[in-house]
N, C-alpha and C. Protein backbone atom coordinates (compact mmCIF):
# COMPACT_ATOMS: atom_id res chain seq x y z
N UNK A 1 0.83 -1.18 0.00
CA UNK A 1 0.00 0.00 0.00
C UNK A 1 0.87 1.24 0.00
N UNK A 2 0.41 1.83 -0.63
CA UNK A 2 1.30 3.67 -0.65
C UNK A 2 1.22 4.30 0.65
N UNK A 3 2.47 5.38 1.06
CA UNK A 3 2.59 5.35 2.13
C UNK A 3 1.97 6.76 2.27
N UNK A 4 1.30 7.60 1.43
CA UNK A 4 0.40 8.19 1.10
C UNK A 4 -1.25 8.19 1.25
N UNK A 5 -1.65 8.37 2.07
CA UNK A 5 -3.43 7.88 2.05
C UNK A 5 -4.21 9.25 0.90
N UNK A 6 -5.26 8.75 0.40
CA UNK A 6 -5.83 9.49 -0.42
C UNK A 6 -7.63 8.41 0.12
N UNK A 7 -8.65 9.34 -0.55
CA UNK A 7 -9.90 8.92 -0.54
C UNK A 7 -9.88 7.70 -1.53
N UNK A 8 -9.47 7.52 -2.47
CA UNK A 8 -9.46 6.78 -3.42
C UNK A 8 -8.59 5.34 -2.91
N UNK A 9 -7.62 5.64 -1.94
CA UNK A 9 -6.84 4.02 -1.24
C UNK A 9 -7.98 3.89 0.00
N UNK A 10 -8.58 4.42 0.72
CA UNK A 10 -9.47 3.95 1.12
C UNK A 10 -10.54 3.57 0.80
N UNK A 11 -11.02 4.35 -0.19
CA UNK A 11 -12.41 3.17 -0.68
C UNK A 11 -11.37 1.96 -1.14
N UNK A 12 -10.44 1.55 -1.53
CA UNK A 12 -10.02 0.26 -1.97
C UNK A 12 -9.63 -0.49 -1.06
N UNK A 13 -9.11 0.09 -0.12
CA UNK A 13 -8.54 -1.18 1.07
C UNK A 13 -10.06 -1.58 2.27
N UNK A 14 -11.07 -0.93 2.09
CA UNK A 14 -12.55 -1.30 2.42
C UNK A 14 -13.29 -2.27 1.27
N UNK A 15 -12.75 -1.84 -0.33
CA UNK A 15 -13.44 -2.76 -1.10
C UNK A 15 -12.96 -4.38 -0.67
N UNK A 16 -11.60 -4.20 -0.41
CA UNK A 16 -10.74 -5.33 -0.52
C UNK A 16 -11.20 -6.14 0.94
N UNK A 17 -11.46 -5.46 2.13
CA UNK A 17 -11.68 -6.05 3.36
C UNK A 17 -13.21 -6.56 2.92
N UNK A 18 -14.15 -6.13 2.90
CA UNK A 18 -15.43 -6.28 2.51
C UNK A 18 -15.06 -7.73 1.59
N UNK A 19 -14.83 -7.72 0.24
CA UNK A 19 -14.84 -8.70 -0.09
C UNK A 19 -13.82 -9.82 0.33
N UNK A 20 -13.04 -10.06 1.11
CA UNK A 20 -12.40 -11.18 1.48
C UNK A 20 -12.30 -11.43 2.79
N UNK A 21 -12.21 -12.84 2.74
CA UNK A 21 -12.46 -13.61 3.55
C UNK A 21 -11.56 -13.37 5.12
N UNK A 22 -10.24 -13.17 4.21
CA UNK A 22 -9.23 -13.00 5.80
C UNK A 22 -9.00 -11.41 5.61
N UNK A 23 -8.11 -10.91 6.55
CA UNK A 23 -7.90 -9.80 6.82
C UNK A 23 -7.06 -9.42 5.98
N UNK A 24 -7.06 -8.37 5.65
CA UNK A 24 -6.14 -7.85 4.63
C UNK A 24 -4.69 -6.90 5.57
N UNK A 25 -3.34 -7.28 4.88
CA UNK A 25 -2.08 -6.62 5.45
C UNK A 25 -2.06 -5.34 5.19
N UNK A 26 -1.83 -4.22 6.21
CA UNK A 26 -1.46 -2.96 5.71
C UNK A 26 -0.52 -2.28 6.22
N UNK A 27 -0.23 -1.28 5.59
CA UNK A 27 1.09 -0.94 5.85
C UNK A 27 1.86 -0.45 7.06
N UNK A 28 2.71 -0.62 7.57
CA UNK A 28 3.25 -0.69 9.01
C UNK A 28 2.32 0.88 9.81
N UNK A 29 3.01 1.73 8.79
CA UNK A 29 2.58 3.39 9.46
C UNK A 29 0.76 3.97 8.77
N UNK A 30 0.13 2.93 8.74
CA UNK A 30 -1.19 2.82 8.24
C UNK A 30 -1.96 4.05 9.39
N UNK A 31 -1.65 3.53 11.27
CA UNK A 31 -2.54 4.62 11.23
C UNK A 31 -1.90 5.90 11.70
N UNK A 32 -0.55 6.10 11.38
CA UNK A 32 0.11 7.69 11.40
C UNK A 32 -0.47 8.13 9.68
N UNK A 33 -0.22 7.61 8.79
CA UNK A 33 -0.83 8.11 7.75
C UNK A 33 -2.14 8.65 7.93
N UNK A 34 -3.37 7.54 8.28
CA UNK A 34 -4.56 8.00 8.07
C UNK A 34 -4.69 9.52 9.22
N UNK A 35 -4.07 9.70 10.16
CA UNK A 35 -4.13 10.68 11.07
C UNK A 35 -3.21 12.16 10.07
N UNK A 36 -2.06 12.06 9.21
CA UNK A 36 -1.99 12.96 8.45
C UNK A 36 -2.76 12.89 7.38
N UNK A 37 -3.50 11.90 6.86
CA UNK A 37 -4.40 12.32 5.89
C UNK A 37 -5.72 13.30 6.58
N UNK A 38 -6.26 12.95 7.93
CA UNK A 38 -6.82 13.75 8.26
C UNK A 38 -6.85 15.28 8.58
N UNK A 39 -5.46 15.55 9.12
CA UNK A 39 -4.91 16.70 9.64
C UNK A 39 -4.97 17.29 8.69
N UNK A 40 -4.95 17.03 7.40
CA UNK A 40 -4.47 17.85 5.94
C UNK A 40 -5.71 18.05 5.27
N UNK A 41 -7.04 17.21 5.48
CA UNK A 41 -7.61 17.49 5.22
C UNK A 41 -8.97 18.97 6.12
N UNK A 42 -8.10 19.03 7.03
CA UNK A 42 -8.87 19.52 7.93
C UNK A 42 -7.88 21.10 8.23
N UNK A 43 -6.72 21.05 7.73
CA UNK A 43 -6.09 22.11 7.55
C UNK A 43 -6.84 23.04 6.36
N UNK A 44 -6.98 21.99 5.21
CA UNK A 44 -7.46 22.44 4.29
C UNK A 44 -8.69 23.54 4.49
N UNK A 45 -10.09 23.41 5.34
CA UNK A 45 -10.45 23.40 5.50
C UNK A 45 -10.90 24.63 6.43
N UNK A 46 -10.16 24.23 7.02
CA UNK A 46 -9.48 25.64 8.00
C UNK A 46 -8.86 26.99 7.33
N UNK A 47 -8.05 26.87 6.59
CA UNK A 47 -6.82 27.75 6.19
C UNK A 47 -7.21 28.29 4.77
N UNK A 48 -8.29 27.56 4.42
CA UNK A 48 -9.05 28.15 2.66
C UNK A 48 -9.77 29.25 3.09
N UNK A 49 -9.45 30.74 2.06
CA UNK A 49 -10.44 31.57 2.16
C UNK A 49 -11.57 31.70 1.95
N UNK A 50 -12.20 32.13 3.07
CA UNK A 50 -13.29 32.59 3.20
C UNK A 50 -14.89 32.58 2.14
N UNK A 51 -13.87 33.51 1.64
CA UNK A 51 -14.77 34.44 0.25
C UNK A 51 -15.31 33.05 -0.56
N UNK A 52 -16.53 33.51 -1.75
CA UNK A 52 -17.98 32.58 -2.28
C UNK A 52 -16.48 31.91 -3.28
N UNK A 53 -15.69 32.55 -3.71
CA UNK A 53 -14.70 32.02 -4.67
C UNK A 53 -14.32 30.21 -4.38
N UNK A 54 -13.94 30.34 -3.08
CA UNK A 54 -13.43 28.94 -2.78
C UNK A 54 -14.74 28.22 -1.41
N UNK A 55 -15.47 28.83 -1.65
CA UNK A 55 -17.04 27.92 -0.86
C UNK A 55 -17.53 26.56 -1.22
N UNK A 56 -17.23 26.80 -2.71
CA UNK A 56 -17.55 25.47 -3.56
C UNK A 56 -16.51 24.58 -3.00
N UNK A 57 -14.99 24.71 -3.21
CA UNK A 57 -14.25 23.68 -2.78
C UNK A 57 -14.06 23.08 -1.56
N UNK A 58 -14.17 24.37 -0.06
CA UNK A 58 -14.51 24.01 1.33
C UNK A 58 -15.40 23.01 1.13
N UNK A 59 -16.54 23.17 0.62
CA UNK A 59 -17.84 22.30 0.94
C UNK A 59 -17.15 21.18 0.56
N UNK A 60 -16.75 20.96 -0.73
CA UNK A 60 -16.40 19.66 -1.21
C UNK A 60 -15.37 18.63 -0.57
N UNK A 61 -14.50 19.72 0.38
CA UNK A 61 -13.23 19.43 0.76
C UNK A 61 -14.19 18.56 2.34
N UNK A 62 -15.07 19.16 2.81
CA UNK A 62 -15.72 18.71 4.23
C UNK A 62 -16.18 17.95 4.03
N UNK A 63 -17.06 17.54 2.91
CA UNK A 63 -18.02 16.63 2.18
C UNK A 63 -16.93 15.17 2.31
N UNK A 64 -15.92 15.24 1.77
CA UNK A 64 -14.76 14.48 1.12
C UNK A 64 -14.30 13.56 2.83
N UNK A 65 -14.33 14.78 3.83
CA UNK A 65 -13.56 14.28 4.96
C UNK A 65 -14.74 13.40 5.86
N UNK A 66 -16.14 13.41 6.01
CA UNK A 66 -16.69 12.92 6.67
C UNK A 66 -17.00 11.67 5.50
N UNK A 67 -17.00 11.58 4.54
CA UNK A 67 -17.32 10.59 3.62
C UNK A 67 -15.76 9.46 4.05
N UNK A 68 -14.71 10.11 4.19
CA UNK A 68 -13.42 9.17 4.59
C UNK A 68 -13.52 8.80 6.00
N UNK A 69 -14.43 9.50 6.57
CA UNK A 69 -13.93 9.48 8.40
C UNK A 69 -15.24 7.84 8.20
N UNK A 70 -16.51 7.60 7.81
CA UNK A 70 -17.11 6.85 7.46
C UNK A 70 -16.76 5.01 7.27
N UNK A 71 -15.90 5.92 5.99
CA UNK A 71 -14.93 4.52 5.54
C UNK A 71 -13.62 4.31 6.59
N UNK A 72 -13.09 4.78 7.72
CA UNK A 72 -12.42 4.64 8.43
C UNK A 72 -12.98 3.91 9.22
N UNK A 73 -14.11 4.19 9.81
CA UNK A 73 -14.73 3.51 10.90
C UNK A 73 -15.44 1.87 10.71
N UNK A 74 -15.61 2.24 9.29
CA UNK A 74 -16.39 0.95 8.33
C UNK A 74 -15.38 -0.13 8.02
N UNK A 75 -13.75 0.33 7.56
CA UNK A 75 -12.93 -0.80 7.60
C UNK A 75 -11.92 -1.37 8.98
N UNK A 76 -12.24 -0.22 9.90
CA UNK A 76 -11.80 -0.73 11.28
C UNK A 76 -12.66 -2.13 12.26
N UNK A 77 -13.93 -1.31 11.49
CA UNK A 77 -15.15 -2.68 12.46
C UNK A 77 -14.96 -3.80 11.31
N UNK A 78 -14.87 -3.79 10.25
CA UNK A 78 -14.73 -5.19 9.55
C UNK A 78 -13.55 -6.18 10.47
N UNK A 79 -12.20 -5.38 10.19
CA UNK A 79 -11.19 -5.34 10.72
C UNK A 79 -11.39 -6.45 11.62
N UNK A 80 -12.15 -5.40 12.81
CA UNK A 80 -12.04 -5.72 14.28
C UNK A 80 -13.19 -7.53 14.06
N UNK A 81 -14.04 -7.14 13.38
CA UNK A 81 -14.72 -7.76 13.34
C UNK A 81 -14.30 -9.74 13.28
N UNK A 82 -13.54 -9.59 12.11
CA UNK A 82 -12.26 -10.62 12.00
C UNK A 82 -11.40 -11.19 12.88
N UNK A 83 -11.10 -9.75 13.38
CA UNK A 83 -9.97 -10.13 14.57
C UNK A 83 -10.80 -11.02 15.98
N UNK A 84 -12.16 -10.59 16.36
CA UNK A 84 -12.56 -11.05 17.19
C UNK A 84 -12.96 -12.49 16.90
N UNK A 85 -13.60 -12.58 15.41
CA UNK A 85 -14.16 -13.83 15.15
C UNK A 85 -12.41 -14.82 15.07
N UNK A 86 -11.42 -14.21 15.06
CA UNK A 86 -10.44 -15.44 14.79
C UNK A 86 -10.17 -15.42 16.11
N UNK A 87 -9.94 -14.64 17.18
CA UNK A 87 -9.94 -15.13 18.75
C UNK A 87 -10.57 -16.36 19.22
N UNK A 88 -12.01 -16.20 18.96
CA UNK A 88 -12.99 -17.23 19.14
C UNK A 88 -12.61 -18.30 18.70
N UNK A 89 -12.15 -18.53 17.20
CA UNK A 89 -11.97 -20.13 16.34
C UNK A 89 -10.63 -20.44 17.24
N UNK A 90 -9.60 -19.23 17.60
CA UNK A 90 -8.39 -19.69 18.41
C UNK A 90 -8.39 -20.42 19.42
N UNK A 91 -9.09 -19.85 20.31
CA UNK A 91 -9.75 -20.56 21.65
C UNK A 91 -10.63 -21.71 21.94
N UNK A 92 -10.91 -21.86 20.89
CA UNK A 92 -12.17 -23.45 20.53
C UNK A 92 -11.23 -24.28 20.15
N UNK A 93 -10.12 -24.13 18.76
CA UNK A 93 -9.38 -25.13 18.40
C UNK A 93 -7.91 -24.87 19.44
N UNK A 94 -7.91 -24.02 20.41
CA UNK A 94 -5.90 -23.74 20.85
C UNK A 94 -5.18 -23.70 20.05
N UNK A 95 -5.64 -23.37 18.53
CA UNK A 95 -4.56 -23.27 17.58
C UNK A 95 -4.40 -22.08 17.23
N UNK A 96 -3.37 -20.88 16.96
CA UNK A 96 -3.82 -19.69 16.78
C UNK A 96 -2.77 -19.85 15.71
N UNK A 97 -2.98 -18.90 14.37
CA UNK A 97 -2.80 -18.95 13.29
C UNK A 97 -2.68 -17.67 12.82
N UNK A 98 -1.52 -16.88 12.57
CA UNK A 98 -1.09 -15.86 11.96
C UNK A 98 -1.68 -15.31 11.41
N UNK A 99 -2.09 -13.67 11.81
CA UNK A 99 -2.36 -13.14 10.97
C UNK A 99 -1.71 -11.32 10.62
N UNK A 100 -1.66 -10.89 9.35
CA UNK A 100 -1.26 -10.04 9.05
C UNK A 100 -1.66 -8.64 10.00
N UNK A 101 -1.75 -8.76 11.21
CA UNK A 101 -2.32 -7.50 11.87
C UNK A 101 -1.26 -6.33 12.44
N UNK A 102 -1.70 -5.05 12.23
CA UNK A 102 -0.80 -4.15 13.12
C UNK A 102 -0.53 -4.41 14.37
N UNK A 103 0.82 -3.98 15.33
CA UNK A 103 0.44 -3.64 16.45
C UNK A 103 0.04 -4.05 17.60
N UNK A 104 -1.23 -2.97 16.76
CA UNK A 104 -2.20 -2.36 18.07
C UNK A 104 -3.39 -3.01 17.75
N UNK A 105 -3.88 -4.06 16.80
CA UNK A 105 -4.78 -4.75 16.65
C UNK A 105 -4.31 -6.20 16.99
N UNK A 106 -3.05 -6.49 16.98
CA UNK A 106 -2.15 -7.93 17.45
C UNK A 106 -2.59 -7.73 19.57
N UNK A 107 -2.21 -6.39 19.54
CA UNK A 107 -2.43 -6.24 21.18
C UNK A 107 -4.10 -7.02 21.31
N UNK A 108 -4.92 -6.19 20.53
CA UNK A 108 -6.85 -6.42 20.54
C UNK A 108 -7.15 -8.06 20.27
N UNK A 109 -6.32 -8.62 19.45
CA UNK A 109 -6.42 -10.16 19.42
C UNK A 109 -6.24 -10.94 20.49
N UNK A 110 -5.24 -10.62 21.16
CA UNK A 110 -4.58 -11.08 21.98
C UNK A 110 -5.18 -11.49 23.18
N UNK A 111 -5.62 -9.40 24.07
CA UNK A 111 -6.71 -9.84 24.90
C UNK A 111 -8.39 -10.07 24.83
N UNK A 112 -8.48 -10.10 23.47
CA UNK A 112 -9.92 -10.83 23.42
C UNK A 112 -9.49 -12.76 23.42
N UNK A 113 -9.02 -13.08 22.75
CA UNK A 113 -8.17 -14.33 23.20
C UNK A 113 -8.56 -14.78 24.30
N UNK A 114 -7.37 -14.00 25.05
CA UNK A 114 -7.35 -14.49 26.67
C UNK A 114 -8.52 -14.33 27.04
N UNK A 115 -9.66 -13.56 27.16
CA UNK A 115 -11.02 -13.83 27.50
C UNK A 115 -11.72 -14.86 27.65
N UNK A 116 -11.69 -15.04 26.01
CA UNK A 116 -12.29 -16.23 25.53
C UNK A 116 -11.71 -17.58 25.91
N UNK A 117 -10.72 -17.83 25.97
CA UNK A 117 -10.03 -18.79 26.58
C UNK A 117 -10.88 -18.73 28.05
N UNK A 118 -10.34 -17.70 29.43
CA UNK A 118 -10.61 -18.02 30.55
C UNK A 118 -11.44 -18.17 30.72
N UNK A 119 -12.84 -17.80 29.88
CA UNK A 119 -14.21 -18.37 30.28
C UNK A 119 -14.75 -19.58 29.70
N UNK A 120 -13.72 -20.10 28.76
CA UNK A 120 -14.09 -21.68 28.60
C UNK A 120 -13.23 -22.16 29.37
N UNK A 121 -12.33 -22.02 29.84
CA UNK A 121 -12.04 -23.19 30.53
C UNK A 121 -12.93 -23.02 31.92
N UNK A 122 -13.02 -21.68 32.32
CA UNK A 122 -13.90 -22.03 33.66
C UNK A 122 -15.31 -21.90 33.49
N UNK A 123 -15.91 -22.11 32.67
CA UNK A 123 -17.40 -22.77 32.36
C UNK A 123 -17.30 -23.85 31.89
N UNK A 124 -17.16 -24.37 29.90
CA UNK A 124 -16.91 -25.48 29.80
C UNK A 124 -16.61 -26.47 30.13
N UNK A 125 -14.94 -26.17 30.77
CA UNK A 125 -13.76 -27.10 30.78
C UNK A 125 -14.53 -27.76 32.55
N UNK A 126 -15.02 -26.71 33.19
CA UNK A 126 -15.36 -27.38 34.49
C UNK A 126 -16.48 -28.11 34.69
N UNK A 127 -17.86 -27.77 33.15
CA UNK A 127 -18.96 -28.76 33.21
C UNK A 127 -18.91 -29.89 32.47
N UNK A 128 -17.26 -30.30 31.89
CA UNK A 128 -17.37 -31.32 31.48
C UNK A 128 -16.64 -32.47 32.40
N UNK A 129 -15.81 -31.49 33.71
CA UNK A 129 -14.97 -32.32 34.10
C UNK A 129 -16.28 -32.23 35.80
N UNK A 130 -17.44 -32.43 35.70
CA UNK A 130 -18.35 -32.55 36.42
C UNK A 130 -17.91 -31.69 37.51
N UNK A 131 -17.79 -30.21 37.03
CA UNK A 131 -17.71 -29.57 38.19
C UNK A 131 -18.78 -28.04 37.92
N UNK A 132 -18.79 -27.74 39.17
CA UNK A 132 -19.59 -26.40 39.17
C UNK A 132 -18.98 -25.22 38.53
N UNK A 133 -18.94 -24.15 37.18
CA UNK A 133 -18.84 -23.27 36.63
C UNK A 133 -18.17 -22.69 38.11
N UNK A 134 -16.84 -22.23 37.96
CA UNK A 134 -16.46 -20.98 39.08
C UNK A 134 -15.88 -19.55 38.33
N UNK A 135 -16.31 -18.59 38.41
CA UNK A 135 -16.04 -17.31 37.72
C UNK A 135 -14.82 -16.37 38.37
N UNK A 136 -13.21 -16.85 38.32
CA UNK A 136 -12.18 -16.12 38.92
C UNK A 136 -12.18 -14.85 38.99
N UNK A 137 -12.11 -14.09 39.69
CA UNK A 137 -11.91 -12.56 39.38
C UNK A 137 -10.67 -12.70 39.00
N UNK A 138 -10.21 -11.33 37.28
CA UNK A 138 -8.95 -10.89 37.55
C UNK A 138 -8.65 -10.52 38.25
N UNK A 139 -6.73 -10.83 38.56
CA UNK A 139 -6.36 -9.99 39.44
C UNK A 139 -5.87 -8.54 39.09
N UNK A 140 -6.09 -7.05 39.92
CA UNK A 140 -5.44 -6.11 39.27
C UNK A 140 -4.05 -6.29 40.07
N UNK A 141 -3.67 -5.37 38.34
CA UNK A 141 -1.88 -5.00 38.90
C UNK A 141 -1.55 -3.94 39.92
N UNK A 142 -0.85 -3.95 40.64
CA UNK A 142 -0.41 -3.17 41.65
C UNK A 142 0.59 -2.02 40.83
N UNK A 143 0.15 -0.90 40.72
CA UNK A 143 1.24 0.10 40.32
C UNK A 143 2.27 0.21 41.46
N UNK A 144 3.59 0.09 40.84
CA UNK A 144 5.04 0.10 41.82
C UNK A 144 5.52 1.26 42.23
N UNK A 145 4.76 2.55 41.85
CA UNK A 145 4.63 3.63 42.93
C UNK A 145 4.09 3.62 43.91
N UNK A 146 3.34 3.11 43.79
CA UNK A 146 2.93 2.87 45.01
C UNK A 146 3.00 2.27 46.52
N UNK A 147 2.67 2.43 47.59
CA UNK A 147 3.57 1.74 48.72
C UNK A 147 2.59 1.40 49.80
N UNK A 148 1.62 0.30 49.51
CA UNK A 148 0.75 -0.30 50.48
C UNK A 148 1.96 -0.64 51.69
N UNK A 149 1.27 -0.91 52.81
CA UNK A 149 1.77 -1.21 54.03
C UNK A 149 2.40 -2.77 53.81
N UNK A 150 3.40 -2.91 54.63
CA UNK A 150 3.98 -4.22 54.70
C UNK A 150 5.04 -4.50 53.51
N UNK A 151 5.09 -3.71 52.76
CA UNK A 151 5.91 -3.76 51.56
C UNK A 151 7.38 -3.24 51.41
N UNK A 152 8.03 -3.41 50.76
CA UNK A 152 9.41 -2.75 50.58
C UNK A 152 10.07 -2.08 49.44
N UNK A 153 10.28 -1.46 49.03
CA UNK A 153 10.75 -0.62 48.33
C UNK A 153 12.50 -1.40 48.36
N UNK A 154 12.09 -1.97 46.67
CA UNK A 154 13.61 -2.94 46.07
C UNK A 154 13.91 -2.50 44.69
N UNK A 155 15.29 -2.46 44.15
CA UNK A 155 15.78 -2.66 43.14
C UNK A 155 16.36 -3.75 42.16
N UNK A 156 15.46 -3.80 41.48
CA UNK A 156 15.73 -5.10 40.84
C UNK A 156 17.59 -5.08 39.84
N UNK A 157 17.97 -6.22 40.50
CA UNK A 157 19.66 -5.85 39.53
C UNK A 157 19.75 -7.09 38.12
N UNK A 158 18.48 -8.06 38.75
CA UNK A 158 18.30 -8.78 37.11
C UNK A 158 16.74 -8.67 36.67
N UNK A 159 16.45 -9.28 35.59
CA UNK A 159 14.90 -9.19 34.80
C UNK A 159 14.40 -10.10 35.99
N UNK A 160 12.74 -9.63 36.17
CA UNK A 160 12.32 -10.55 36.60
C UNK A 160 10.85 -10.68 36.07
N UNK A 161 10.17 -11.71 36.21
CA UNK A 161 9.39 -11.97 34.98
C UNK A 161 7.54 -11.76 36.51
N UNK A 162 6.54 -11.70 35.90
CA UNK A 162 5.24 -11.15 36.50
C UNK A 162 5.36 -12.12 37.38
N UNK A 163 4.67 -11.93 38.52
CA UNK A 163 4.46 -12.72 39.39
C UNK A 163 2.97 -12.61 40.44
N UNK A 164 2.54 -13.63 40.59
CA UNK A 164 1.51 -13.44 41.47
C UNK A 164 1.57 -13.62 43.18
N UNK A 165 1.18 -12.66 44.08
CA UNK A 165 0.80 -13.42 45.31
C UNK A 165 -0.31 -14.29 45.50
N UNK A 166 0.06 -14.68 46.90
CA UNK A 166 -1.30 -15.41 47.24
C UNK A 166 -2.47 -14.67 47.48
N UNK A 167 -2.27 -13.79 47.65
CA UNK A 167 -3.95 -12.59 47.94
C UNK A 167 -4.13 -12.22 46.72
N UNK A 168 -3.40 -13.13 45.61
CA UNK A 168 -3.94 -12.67 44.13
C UNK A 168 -3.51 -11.37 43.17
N UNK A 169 -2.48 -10.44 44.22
CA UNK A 169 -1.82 -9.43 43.43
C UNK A 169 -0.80 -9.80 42.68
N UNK A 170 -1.11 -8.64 41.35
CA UNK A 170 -0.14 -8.89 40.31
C UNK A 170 1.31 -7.91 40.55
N UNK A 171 2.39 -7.91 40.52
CA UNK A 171 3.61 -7.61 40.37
C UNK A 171 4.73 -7.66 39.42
N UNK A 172 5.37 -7.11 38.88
CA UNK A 172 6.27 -7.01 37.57
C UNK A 172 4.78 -6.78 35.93
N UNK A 173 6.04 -7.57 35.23
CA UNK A 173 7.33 -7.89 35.41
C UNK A 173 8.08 -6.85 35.39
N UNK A 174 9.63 -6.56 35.79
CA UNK A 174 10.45 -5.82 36.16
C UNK A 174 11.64 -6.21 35.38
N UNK A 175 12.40 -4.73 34.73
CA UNK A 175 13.72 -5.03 33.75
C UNK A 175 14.28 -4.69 35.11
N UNK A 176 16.03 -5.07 34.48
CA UNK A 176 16.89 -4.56 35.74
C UNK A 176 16.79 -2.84 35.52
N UNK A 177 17.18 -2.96 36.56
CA UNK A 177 17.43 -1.58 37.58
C UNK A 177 15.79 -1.23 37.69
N UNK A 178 15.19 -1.40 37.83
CA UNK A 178 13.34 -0.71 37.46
C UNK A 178 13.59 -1.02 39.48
N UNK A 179 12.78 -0.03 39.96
CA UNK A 179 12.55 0.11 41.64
C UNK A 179 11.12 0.18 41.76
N UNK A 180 10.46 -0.85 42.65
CA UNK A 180 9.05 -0.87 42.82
C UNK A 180 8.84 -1.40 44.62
N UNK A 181 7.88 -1.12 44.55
CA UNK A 181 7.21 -1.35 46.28
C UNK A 181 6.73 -3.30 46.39
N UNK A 182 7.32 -4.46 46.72
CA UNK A 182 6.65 -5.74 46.63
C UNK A 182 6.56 -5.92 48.29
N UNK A 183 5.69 -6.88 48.51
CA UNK A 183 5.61 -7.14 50.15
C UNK A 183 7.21 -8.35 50.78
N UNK A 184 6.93 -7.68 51.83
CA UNK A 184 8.59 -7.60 52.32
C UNK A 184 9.24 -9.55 52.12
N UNK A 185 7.91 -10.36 52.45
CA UNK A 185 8.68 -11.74 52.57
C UNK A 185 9.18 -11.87 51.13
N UNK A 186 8.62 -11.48 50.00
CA UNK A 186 8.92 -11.27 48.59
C UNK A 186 10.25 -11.12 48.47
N UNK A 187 10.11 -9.64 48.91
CA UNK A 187 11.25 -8.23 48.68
C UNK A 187 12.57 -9.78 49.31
N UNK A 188 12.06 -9.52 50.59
CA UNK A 188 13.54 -10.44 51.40
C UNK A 188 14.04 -12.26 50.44
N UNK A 189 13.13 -12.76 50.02
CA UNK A 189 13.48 -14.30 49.60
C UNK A 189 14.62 -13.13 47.87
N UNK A 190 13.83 -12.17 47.05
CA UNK A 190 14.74 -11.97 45.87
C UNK A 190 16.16 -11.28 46.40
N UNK A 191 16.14 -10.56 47.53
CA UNK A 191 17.45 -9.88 47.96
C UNK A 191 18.30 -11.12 48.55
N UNK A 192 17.43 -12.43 49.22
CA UNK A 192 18.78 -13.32 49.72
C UNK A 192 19.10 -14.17 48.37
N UNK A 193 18.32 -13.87 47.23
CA UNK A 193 18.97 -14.86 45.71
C UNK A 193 19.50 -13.50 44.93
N UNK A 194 19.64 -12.79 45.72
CA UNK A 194 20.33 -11.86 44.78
C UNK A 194 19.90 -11.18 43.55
N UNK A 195 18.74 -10.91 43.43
CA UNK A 195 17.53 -10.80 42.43
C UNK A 195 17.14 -9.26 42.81
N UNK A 196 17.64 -8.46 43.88
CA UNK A 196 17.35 -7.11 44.21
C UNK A 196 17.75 -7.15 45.36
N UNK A 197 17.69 -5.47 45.84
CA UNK A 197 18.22 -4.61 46.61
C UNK A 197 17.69 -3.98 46.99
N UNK A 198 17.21 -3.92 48.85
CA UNK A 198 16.50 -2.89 49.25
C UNK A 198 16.99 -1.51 49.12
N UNK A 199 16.10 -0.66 48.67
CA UNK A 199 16.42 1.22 48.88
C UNK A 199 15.66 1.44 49.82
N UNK A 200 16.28 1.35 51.11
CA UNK A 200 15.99 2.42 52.14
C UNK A 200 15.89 3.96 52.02
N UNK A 201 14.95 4.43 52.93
CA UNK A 201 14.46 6.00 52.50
C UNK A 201 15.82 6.15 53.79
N UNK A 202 15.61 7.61 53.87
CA UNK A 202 16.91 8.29 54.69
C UNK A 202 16.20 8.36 55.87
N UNK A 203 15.05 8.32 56.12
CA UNK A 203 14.39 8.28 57.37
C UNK A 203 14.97 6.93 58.14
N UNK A 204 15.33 5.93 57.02
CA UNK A 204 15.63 4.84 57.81
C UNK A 204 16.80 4.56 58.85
């Protein structure tokens, strides 16, 4: 695809999604383009004089931008549309199967995925293995600014990968040197493997 957006590559990369079956590849900087195709069209718009001389072309030029903003929204939900329906076939068969997506729509696959996954296995997977449906709460992540009680304030000197407690909080993952607040029996078992370093405040 041209690294150029125009009205005319969008009606085509909507003709092309519309009619086929899988998702169609586009180009890496697809949506920094469509965001300067907008800006330019909306400069336009802005910055044209006034006067009946150029009224005809404003109109046409506004006409032009909500007719694209349309087809933006129209080949994003196809898009999305795809992306969700291949989550689903992923999670039914556990086979997940490549597809040409940006990003930031690889991110949207991903956690619709994991959704779909955790609620079959804990509905399905538990009424077939004769058990009662149990509905886990996620756990939220703990931001590492932060400094609940009982915790310690450590420096991590290698990677360390997410981890859960037993009260179900999430933690990391953590590159080296990254400094966050974990609860102290934590903090103390990675400082005696050598995995971090308490930072004491000066009060201490």
């Amino acid at each position: 695809m041209a690294d150029v957006i125009t009205y005319e590559t969008l009606y085509e990369l909507l003709r092309k999604e519309k009619y086929n079956q899988n998702i169609q590849e586009l180009d890496k900087d697809f949506f920094r383009n469509i965001i300067n195709y907008l800006e330019e069209k909306e400069r336009l718009i802005t910055q044209s004089p006034k006067d009946s001389a150029f009224s005809k072309e404003i109109t046409n030029t506004r006409k032009q931008l909500e007719n694209a903003k349309k087809l933006i929204r129209e080949l994003y939900e196809r898009r999305e549309n795809k992306i969700v329906q291949h989550a689903l076939l992923a999670s039914r068969s556990g086979s997940k199967e490549e597809m040409p997506l940006l990003p930031e729509e690889n991110k949207l696959f991903t956690d619709v995925y994991a959704v779909f996954d955790k609620y079959r296995k804990e509905i399905l997977d538990s009424m077939l293995s004769n058990q009662q449906p149990i509905i886990k709460e996620t756990p939220k992540t703990i931001k590492t600014e932060e400094k609940p009680s009982q915790n310690k304030l450590v420096r991590f000197i290698h990677p360390t990968p997410q981890f859960v407690t037993p009260d179900l909080k999430i933690y990391g993952p953590f590159e080296k040197e990254d400094m966050g607040y974990v609860p102290c029996n934590i903090a103390n078992t990675l400082i005696k493997k050598k995995r971090a370093e308490e930072i004491k405040s000066e009060k201490s």
